[in-house]
N, C-alpha and C. Protein backbone atom coordinates (compact mmCIF):
# COMPACT_ATOMS: atom_id res chain seq x y z
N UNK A 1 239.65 59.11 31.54
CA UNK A 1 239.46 57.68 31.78
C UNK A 1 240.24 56.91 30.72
N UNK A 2 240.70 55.96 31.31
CA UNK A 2 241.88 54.91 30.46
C UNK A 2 241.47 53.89 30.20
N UNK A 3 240.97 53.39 28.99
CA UNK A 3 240.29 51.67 28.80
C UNK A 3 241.53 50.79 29.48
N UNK A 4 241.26 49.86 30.06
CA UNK A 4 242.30 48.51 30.70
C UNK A 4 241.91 47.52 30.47
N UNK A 5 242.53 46.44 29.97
CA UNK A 5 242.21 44.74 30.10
C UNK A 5 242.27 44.31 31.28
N UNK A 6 240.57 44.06 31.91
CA UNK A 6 239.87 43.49 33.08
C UNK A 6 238.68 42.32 32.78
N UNK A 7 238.88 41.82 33.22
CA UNK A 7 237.34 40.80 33.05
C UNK A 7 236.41 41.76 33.54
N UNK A 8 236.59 42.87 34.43
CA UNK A 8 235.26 43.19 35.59
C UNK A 8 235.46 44.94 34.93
N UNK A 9 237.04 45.83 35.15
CA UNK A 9 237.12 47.00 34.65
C UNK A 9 237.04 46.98 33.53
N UNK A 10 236.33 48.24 32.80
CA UNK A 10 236.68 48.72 31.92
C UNK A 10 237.28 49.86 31.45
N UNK A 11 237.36 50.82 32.49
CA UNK A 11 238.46 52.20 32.57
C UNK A 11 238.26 52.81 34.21
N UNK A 12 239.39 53.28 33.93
CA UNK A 12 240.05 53.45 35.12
C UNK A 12 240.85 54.93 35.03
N UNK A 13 239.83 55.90 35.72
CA UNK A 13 240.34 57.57 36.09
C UNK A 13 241.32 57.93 37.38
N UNK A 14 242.09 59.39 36.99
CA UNK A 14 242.55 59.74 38.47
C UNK A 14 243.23 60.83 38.33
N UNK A 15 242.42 61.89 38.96
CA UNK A 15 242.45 63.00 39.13
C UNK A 15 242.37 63.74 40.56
N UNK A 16 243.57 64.39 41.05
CA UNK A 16 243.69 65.09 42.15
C UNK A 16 243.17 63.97 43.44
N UNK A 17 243.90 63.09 43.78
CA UNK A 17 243.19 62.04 44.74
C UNK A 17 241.81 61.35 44.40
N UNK A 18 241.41 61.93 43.43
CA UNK A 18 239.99 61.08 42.84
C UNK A 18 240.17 59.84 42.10
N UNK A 19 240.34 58.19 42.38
CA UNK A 19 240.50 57.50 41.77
C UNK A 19 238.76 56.98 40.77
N UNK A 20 238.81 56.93 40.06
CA UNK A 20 237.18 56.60 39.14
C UNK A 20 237.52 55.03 38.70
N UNK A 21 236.12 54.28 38.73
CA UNK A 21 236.36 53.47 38.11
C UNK A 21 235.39 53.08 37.41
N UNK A 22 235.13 52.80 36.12
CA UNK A 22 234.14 51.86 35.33
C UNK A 22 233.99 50.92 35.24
N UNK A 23 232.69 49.68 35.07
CA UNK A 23 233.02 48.40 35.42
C UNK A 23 232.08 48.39 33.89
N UNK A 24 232.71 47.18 33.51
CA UNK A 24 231.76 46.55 32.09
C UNK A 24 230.12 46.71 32.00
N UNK A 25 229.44 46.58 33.42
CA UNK A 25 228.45 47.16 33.81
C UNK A 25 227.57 48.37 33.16
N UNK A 26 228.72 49.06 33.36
CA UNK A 26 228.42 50.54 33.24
C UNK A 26 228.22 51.30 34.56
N UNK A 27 228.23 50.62 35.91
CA UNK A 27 228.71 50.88 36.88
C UNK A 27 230.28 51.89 37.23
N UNK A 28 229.71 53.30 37.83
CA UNK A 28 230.89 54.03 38.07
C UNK A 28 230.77 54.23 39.21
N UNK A 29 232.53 53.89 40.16
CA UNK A 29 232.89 54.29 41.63
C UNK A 29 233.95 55.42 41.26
N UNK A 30 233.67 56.00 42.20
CA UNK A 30 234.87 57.06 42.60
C UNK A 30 235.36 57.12 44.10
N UNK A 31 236.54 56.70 44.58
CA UNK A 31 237.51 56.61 45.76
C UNK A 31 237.73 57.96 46.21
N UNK A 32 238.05 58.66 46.83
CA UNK A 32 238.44 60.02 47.20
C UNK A 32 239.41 59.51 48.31
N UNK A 33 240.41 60.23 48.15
CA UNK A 33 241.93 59.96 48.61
C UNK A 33 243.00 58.99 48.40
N UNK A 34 242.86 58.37 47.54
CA UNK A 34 243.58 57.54 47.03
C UNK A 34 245.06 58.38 45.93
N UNK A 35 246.66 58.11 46.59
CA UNK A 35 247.42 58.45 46.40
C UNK A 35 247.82 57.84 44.99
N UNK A 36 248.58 58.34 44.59
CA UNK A 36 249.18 58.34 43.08
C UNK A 36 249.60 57.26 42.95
N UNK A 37 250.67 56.54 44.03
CA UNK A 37 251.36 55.21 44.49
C UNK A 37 250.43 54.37 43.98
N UNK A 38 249.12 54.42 44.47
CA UNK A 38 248.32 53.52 44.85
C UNK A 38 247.57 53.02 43.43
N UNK A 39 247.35 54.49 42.69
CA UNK A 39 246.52 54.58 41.17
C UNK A 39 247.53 53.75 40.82
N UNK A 40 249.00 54.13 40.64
CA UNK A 40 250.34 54.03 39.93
C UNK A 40 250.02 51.79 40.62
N UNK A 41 250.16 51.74 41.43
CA UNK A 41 250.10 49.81 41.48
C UNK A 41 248.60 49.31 40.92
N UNK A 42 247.82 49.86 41.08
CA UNK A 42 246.46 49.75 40.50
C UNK A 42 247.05 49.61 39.26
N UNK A 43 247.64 50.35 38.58
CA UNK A 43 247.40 50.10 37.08
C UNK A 43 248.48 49.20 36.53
N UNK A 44 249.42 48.91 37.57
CA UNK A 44 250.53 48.11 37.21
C UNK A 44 250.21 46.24 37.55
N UNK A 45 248.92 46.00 38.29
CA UNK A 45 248.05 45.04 39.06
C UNK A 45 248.30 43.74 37.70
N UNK A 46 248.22 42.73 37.98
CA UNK A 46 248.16 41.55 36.78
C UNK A 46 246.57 42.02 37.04
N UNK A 47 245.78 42.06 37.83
CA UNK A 47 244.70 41.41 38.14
C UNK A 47 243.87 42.97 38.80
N UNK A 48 243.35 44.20 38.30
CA UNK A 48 243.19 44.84 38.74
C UNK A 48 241.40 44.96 39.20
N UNK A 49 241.13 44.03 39.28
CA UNK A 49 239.44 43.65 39.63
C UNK A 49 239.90 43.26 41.13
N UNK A 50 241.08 42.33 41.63
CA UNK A 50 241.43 41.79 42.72
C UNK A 50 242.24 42.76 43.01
N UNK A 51 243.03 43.59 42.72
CA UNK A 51 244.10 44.63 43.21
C UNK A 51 242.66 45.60 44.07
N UNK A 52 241.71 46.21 43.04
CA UNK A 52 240.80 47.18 43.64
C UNK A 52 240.13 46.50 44.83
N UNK A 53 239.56 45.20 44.73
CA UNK A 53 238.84 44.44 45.71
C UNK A 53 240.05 44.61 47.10
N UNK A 54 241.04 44.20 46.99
CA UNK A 54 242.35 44.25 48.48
C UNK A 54 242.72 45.22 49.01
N UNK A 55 243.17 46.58 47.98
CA UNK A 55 243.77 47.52 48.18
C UNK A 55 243.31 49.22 48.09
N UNK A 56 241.72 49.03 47.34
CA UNK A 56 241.38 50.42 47.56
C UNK A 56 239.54 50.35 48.14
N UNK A 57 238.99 48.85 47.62
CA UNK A 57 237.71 48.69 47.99
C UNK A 57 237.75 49.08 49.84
N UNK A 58 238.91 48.09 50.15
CA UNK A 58 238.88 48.06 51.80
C UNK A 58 239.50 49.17 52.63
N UNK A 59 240.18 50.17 51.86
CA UNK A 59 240.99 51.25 52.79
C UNK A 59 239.97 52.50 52.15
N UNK A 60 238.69 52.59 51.36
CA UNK A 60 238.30 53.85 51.18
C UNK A 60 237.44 53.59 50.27
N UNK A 61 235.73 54.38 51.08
CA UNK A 61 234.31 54.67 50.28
C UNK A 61 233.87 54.95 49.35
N UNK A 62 233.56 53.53 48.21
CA UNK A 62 233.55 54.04 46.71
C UNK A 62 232.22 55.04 46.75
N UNK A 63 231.46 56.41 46.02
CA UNK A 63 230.92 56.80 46.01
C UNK A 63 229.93 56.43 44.16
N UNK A 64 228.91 55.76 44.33
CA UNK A 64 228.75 55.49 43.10
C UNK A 64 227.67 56.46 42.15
N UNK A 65 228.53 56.88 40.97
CA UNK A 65 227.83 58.36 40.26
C UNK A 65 225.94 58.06 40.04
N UNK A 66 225.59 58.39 39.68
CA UNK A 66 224.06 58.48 39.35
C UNK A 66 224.05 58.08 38.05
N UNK A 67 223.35 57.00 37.76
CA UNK A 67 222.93 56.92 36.44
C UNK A 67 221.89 57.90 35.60
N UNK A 68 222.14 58.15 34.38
CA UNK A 68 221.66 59.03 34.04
C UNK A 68 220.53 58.39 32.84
């Protein structure tokens, strides 16, 4: 996981089509199938709270981990 400057993220994983995400929360999603392209503009995003909301919230089922 990669800390990023987000108002909403705070790191951002991706492993083998597994995109992860952390929110300031402490809220974690994980995407399953999300291409490299996609991580790769995700992280290149001015705005990656609105990049995730357009481009990976709506094309694929965040699965959210269990708090422990």
């Amino acid at each position: 996981m990669k800390p990023v400057a987000s108002s909403n993220i705070s790191h951002i994983g991706y492993a083998d089509g597994a995109l992860t995400v952390r929110f300031h929360s402490g809220n974690e999603y994980t995407y399953h199938g999300v291409t490299p392209q996609e991580h790769d503009e995700l992280m290149a995003a001015d705005s990656k709270g609105k990049h995730l909301n357009e481009h990976i919230k709506s094309k694929y089922d965040g699965k959210k981990k269990d708090a422990k």
